[in-house]
Protein backbone atom coordinates (compact mmCIF):
# COMPACT_ATOMS: atom_id res chain seq x y z
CA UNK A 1 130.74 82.44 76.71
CA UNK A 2 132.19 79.83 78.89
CA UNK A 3 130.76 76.94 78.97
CA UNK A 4 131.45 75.87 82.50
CA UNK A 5 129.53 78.56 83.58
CA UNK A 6 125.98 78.45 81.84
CA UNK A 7 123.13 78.59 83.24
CA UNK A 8 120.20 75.62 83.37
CA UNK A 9 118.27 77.02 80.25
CA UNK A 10 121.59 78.16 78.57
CA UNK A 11 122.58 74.48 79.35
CA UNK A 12 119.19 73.13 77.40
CA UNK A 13 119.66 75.75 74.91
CA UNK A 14 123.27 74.67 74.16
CA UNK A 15 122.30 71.07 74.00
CA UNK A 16 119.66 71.52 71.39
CA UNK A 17 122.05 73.48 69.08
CA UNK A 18 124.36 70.67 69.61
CA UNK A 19 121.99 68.18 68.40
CA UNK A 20 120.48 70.13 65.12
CA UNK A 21 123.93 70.88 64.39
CA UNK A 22 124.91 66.96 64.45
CA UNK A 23 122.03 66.46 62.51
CA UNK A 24 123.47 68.47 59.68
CA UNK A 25 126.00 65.45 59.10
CA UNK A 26 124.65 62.44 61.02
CA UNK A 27 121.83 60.77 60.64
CA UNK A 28 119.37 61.73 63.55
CA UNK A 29 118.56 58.66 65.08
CA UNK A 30 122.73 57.67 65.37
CA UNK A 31 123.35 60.39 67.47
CA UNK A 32 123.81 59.25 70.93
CA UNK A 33 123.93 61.44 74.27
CA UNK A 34 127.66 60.87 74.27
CA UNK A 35 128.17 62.55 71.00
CA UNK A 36 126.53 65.47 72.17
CA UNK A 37 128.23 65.98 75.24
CA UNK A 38 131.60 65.49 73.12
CA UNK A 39 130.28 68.23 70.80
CA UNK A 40 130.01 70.41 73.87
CA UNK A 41 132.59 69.40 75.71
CA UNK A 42 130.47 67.89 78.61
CA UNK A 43 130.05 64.92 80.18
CA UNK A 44 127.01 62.86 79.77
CA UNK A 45 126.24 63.04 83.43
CA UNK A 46 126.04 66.58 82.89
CA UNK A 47 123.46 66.61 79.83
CA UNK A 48 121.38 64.65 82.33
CA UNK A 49 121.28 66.81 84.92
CA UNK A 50 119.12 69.01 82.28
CA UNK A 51 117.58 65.89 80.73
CA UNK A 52 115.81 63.15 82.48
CA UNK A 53 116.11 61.15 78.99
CA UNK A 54 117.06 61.03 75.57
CA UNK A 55 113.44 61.36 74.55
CA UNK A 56 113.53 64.62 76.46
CA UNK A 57 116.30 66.17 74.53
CA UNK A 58 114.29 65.49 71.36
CA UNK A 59 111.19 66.82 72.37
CA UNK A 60 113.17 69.88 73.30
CA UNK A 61 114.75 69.69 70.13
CA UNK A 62 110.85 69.90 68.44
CA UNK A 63 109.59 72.50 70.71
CA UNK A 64 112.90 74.79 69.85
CA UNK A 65 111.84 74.20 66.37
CA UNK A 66 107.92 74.76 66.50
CA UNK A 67 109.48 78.24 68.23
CA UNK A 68 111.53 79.62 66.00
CA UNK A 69 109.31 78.71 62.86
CA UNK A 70 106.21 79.88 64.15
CA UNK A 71 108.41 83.07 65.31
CA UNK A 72 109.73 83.51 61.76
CA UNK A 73 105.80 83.32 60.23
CA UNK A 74 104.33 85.60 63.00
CA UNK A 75 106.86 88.36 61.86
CA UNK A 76 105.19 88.76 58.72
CA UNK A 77 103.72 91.88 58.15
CA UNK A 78 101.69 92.43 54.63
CA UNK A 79 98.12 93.12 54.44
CA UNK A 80 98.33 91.71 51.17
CA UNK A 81 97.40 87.32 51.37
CA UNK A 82 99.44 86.93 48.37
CA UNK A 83 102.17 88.47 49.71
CA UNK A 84 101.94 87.21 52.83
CA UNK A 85 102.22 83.80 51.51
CA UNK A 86 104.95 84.17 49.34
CA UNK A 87 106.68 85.60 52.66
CA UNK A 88 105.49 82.15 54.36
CA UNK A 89 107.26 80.35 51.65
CA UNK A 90 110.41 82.11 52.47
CA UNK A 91 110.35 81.97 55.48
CA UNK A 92 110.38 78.74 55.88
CA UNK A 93 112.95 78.36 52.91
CA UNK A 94 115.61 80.17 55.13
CA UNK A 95 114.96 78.57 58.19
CA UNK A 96 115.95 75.32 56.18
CA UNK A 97 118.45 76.60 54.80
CA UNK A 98 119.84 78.14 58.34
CA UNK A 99 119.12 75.12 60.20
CA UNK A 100 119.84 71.84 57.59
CA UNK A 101 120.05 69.74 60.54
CA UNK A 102 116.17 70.12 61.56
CA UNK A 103 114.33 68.17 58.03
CA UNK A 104 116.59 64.61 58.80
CA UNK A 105 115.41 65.19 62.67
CA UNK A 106 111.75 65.78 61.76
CA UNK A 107 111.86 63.11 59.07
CA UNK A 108 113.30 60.65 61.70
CA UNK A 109 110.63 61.60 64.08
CA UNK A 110 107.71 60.80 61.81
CA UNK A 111 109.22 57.42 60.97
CA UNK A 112 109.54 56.20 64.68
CA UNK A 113 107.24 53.85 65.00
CA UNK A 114 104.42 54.28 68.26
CA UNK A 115 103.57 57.78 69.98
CA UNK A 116 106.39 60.15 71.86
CA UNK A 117 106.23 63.58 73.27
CA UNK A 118 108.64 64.73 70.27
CA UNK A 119 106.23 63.32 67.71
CA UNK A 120 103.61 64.63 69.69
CA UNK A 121 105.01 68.39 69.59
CA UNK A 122 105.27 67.66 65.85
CA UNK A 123 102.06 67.42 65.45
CA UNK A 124 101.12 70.23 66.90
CA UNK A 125 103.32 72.11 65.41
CA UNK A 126 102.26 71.33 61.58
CA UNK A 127 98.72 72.24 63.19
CA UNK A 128 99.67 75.79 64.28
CA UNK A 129 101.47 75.90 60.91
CA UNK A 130 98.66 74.86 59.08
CA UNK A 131 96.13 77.01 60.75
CA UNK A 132 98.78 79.97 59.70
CA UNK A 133 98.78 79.13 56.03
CA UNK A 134 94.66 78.59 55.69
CA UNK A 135 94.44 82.12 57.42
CA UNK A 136 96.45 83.41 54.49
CA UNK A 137 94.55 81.16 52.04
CA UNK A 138 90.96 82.26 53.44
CA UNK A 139 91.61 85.72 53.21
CA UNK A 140 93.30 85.80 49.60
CA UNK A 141 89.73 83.80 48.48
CA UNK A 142 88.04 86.35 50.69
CA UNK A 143 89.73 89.38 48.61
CA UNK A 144 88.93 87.46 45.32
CA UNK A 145 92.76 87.04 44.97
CA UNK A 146 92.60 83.28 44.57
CA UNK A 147 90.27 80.70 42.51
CA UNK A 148 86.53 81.26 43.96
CA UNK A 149 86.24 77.39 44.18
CA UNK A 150 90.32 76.97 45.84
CA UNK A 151 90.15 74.12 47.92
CA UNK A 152 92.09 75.59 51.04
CA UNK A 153 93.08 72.44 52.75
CA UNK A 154 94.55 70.62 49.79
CA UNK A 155 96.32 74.29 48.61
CA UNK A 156 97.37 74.45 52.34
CA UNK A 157 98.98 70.35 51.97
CA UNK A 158 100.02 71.44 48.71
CA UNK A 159 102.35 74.10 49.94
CA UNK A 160 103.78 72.27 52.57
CA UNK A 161 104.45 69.91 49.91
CA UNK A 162 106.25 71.53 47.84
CA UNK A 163 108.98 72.37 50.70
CA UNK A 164 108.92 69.12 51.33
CA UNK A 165 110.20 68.30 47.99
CA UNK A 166 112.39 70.97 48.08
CA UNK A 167 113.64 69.78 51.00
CA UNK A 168 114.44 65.79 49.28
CA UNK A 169 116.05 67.53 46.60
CA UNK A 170 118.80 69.39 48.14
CA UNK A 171 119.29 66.52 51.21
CA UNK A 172 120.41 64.56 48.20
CA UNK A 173 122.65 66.78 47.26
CA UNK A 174 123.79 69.14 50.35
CA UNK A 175 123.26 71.89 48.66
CA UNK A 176 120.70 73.90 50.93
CA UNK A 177 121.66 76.90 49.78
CA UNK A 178 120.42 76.14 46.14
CA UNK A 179 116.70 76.14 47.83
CA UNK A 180 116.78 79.88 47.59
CA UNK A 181 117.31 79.74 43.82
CA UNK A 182 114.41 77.36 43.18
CA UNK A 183 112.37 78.26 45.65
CA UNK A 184 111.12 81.37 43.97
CA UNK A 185 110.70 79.97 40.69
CA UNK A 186 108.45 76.64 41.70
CA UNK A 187 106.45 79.15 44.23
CA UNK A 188 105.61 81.03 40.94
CA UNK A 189 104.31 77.88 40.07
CA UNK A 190 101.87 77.16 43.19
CA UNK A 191 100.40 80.52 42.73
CA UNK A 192 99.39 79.10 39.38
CA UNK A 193 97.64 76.29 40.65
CA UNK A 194 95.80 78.46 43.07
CA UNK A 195 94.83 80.62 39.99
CA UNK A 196 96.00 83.54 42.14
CA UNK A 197 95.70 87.09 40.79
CA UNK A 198 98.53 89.16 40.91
């Protein structure tokens, strides 16, 4: 595709992939508006004729993000809660893994200090994703495939959790890929914890 010739929203989209991409290998709150242009070969006066701001590059960044996520979790398709939360888990494993850029941007957002739209639109977004996973965790204690007495929002935290750390491990390393590897054997783990019947 030439580049010269995108459209407005092919323009935005471009952008975005520019910055999770930088993210990768820069840290997310170094990357200036003239990096990304460079990385797309454009101007700066041309990423602002798409963008009023900075800020509203970022918060385009998180609502590309809360998209594609929630996209990835609403494809599931298991009538079985266990299941359907071990295809949450791995879902989110592979976006991670497809997108490293994204956990240093979303780790840089929640460290900015005071209130933004981009923080803002992460917040909503762990609440769409949170009232995903207790869905899954409701109906696996509804089916009697869980503890009776599960606490569902600290089993809900706990998951997210443990992608989290997940997450730490292999930013210290680089290795994303290797999340696949452990992913499977510390989710055989949470199910434990959850005392969930298999």
């Amino acid at each position: 595709m030439n580049r010269k010739n995108l459209t407005a929203d092919q323009r935005r989209s471009a952008t975005v992939e520019a910055v999770v991409a930088l993210a990768a290998s820069s840290n997310p709150a170094d990357i200036t508006t003239a990096q990304i242009g460079a990385h797309m070969d454009v101007t700066q006066g041309a990423l602002f004729r798409h963008f009023a701001s900075k800020e509203e590059i970022w918060t385009a960044v998180m609502d590309w993000t809360a998209k594609n996520l929630l996209a990835r979790l609403d494809q599931i398709e298991t009538d079985n809660p266990i299941d359907g939360l071990k295809a949450m888990f791995t879902a989110h494993v592979e976006f991670v893994i497809a997108h490293p850029g994204i956990p240093p941007i979303l780790f840089g957002e929640l460290q900015r200090s005071g209130e933004t739209q981009a923080k803002a639109r992460l917040q909503e977004l762990m609440a769409e994703y949170g009232a995903r996973l207790a869905a899954r965790l409701t109906a696996a204690k509804a089916a009697g495939m869980v503890a009776d007495d599960i606490d569902i929002p600290a089993a809900a935290i706990l998951f997210l959790g443990i992608i989290q750390g997940l997450v730490m491990q292999v930013m210290m390393t680089g290795d994303f890929g290797a999340m696949r590897e452990m992913s499977g054997r510390i989710f055989d783990i949470y199910l434990n914890g959850i005392g969930a019947k298999r």
